[in-house]
N, C-alpha and C. Protein backbone atom coordinates (compact mmCIF):
# COMPACT_ATOMS: atom_id res chain seq x y z
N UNK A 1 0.44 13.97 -9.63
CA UNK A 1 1.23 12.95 -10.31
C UNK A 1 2.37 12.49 -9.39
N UNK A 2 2.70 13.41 -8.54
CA UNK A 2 4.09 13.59 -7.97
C UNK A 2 3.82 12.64 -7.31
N UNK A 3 2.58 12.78 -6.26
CA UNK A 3 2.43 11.57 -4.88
C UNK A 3 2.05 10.08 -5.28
N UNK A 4 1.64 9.86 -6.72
CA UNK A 4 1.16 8.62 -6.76
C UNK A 4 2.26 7.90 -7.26
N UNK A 5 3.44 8.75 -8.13
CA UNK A 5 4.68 7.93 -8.78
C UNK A 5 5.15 7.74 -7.12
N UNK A 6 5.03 8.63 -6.45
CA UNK A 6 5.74 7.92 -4.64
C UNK A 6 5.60 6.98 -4.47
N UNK A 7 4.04 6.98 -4.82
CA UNK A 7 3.45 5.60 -3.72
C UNK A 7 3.26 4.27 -4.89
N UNK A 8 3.60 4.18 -5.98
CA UNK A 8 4.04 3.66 -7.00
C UNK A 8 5.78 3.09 -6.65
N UNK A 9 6.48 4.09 -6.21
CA UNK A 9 7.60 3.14 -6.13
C UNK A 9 8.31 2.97 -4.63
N UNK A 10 7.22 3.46 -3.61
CA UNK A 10 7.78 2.95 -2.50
C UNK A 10 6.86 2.17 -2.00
N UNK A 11 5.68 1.76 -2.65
CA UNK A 11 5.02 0.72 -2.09
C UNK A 11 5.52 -0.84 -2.01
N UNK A 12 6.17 -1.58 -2.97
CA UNK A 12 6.62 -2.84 -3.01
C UNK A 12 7.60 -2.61 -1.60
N UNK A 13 8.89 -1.90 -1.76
CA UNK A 13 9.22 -1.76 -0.35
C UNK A 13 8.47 -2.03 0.95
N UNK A 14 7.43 -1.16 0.92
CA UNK A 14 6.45 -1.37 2.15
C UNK A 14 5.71 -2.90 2.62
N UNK A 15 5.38 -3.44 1.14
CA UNK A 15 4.75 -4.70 1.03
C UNK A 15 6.05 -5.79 1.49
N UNK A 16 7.32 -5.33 0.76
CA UNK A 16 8.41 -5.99 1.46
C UNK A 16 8.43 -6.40 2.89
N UNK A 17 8.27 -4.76 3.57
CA UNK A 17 8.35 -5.24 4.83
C UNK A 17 7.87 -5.45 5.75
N UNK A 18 6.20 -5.63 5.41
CA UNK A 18 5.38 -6.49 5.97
C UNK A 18 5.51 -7.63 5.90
N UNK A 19 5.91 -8.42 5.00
CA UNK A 19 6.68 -9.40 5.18
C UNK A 19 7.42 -10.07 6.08
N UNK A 20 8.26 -9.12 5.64
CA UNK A 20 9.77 -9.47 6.42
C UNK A 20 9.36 -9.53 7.90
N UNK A 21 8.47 -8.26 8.60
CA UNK A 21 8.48 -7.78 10.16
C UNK A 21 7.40 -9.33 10.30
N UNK A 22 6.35 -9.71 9.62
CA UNK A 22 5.59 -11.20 10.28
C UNK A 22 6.42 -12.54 10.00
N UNK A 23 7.33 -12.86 9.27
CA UNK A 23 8.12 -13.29 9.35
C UNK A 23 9.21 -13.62 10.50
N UNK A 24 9.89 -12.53 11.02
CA UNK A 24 10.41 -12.30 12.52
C UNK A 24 9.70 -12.38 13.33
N UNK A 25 8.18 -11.75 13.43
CA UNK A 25 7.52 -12.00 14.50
C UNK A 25 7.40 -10.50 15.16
N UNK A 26 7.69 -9.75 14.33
CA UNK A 26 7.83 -8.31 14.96
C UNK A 26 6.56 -7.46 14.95
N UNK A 27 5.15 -8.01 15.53
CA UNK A 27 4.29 -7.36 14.98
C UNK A 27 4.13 -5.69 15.20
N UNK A 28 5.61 -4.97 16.04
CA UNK A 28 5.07 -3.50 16.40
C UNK A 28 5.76 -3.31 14.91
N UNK A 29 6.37 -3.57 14.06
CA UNK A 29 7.02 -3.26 13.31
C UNK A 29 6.23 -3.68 12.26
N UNK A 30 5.61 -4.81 11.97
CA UNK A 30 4.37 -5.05 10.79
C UNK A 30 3.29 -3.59 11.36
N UNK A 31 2.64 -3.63 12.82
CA UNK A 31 1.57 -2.55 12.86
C UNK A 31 2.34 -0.61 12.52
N UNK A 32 3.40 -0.83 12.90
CA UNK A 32 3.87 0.47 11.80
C UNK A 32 3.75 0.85 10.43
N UNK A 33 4.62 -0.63 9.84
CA UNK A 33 4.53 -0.33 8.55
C UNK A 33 2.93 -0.16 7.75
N UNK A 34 2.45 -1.25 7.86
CA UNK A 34 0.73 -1.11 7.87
C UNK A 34 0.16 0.48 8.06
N UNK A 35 0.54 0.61 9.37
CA UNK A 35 -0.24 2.03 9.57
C UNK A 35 0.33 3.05 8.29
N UNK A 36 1.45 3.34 7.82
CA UNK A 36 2.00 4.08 7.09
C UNK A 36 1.48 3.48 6.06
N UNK A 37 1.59 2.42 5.04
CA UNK A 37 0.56 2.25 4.12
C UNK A 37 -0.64 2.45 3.88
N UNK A 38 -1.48 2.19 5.37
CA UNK A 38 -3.11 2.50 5.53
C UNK A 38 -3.19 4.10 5.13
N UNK A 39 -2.32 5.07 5.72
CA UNK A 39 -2.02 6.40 5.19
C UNK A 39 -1.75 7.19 4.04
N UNK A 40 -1.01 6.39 3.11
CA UNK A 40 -0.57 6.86 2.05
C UNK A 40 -1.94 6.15 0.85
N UNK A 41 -2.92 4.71 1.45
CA UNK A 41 -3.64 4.74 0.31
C UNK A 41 -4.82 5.21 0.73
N UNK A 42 -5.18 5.94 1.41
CA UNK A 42 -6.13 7.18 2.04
C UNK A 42 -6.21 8.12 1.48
N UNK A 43 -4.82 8.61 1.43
CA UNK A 43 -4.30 10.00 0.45
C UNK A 43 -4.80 9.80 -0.72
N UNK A 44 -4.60 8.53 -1.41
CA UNK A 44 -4.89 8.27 -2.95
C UNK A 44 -6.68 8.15 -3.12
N UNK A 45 -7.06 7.63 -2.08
CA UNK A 45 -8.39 7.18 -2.08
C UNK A 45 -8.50 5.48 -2.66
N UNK A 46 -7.75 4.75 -2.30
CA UNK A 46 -7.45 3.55 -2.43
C UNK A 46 -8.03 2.70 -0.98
N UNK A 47 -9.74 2.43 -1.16
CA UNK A 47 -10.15 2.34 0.11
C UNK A 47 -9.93 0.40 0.56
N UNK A 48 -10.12 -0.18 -0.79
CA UNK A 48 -9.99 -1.38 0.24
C UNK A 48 -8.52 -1.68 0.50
N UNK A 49 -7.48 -0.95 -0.39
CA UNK A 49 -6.20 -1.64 0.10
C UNK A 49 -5.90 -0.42 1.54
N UNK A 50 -6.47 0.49 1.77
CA UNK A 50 -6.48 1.04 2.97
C UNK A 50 -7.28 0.19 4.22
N UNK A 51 -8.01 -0.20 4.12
CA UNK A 51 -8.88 -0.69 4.97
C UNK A 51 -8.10 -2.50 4.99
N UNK A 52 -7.26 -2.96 4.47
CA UNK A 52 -6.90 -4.30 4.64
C UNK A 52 -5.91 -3.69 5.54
N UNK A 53 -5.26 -2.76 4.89
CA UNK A 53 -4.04 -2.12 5.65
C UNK A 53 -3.94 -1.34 7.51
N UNK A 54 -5.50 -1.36 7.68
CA UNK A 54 -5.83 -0.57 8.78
C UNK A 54 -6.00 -2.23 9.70
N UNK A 55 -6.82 -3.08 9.24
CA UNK A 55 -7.07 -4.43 9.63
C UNK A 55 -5.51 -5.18 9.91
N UNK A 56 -4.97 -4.87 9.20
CA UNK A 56 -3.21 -5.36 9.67
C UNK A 56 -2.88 -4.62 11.08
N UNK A 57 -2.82 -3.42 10.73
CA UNK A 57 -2.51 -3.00 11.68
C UNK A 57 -3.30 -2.76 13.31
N UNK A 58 -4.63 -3.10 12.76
CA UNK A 58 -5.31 -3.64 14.13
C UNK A 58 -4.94 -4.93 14.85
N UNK A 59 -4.75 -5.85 14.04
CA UNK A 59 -4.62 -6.99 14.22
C UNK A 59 -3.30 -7.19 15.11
N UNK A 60 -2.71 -6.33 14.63
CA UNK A 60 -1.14 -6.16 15.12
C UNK A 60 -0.66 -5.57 16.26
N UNK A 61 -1.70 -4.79 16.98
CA UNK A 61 -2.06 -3.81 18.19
C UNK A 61 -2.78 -5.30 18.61
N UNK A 62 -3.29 -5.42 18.63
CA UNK A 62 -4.25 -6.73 19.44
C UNK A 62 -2.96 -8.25 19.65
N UNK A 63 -1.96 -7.80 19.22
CA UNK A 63 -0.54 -9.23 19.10
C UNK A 63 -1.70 -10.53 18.82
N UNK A 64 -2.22 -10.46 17.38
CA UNK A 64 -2.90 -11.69 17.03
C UNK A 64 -1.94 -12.82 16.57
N UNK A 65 -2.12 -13.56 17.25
CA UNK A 65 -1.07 -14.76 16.56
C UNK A 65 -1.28 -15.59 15.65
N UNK A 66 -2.57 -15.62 15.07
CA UNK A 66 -2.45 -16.54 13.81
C UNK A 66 -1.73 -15.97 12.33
N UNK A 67 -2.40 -16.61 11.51
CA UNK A 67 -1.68 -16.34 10.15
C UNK A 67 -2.42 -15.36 9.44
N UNK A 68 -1.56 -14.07 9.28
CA UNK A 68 -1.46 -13.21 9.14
C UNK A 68 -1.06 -12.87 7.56
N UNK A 69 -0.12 -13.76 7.28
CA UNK A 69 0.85 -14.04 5.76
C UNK A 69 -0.68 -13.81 4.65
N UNK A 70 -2.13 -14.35 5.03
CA UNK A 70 -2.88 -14.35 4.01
C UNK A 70 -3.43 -12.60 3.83
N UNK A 71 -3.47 -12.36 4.70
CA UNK A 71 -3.95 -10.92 4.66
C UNK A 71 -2.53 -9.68 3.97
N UNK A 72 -1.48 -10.08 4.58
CA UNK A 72 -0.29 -9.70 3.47
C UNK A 72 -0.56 -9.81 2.24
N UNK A 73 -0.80 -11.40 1.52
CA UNK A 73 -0.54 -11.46 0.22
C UNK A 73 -2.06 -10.25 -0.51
N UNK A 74 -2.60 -10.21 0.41
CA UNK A 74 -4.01 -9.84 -0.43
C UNK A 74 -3.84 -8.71 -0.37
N UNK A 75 -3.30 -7.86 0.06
CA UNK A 75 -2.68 -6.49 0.60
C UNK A 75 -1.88 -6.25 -1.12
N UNK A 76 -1.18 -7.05 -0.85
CA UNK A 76 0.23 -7.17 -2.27
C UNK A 76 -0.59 -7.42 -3.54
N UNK A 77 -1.54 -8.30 -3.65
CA UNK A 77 -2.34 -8.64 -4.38
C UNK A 77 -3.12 -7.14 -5.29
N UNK A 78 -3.78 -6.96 -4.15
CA UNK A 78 -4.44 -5.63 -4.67
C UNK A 78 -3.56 -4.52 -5.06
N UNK A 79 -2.41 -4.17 -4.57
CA UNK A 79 -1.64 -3.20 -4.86
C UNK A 79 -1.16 -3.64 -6.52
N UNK A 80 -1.09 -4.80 -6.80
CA UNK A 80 -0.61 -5.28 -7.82
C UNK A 80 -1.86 -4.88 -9.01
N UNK A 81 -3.52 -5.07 -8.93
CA UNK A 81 -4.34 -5.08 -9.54
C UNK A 81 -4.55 -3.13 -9.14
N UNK A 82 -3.82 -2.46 -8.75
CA UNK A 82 -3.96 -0.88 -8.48
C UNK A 82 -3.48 -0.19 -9.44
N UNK A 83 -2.06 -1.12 -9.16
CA UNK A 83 -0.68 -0.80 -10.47
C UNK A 83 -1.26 -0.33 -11.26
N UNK A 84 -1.75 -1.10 -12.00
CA UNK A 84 -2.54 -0.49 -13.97
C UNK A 84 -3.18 0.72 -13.86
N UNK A 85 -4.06 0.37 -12.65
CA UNK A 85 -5.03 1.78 -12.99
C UNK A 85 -4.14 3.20 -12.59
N UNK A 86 -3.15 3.13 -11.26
CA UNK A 86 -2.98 4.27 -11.56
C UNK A 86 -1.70 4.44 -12.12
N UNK A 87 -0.36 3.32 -12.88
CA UNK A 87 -0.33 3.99 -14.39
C UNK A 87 -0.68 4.68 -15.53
N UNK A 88 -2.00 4.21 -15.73
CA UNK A 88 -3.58 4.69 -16.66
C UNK A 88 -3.67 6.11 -16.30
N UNK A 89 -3.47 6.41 -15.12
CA UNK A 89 -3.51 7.72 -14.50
C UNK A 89 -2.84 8.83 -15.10
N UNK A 90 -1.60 8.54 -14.49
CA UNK A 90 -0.52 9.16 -14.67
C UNK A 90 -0.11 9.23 -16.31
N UNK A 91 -0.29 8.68 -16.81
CA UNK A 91 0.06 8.91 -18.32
C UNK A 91 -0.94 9.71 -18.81
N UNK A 92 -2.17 9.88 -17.92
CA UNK A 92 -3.44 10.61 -18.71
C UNK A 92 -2.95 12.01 -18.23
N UNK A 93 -2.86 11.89 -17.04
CA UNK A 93 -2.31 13.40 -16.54
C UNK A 93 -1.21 14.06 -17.15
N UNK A 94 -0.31 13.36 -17.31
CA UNK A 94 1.22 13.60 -17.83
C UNK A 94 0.58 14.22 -19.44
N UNK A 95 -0.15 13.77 -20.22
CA UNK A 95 -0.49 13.46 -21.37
C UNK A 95 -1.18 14.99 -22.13
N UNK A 96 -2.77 15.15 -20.49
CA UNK A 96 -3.21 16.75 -20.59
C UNK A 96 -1.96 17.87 -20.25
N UNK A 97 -0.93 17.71 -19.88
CA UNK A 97 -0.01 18.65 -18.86
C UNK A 97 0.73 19.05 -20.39
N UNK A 98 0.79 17.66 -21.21
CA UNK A 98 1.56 18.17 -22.34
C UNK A 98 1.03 19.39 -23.51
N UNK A 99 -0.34 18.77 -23.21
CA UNK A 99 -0.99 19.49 -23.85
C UNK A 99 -1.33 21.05 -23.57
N UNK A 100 -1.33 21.52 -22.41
CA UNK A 100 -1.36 22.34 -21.62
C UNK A 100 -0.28 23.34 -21.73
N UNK A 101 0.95 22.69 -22.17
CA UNK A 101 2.07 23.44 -22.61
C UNK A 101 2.09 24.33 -23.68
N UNK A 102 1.27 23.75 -24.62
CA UNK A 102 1.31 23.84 -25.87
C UNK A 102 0.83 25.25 -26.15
């Protein structure tokens, strides 16, 4: 429960600053952040927003210069359509744990 409320509330951050780093133009700093996201939704088993996230960060090792901003939003996109399910999660878990007490 512990690692997914993490990656539940430090992900928008992360999505933040992919942003922000293609924005500036900073792609060692987009292919960081990327890589550390590609990592944390690995852990979860979150394979296509890992695998968009690994593609950023390839892209970003290669200094690709086109537009990049679409592969961001779809990144953000999916994390957004993740949200529910693993809320759904965590309340199920939280839910047996109570029960478990009992």
């Amino acid at each position: 429960i512990e690692m997914i409320s993490m990656f539940l509330d430090d992900t928008p951050e992360r999505l933040s600053e992919l942003a922000a780093s293609w924005q500036r133009g900073n792609l060692v700093e987009l292919g960081r952040v990327a890589h550390i996201l590609a990592g944390s939704c690995g852990i979860l088993g979150l394979q296509e927003m890992r695998q968009r996230s690994l593609g950023l960060e390839e892209q970003s090792k290669l200094n690709v210069s086109g537009d990049l901003s679409g592969e961001i939003e779809a990144i953000a996109e999916n994390f957004k359509a993740t949200c529910a399910f693993l809320n759904e999660q965590v309340q199920h878990m939280r839910a047996k744990e109570g029960k478990a007490d009992r």
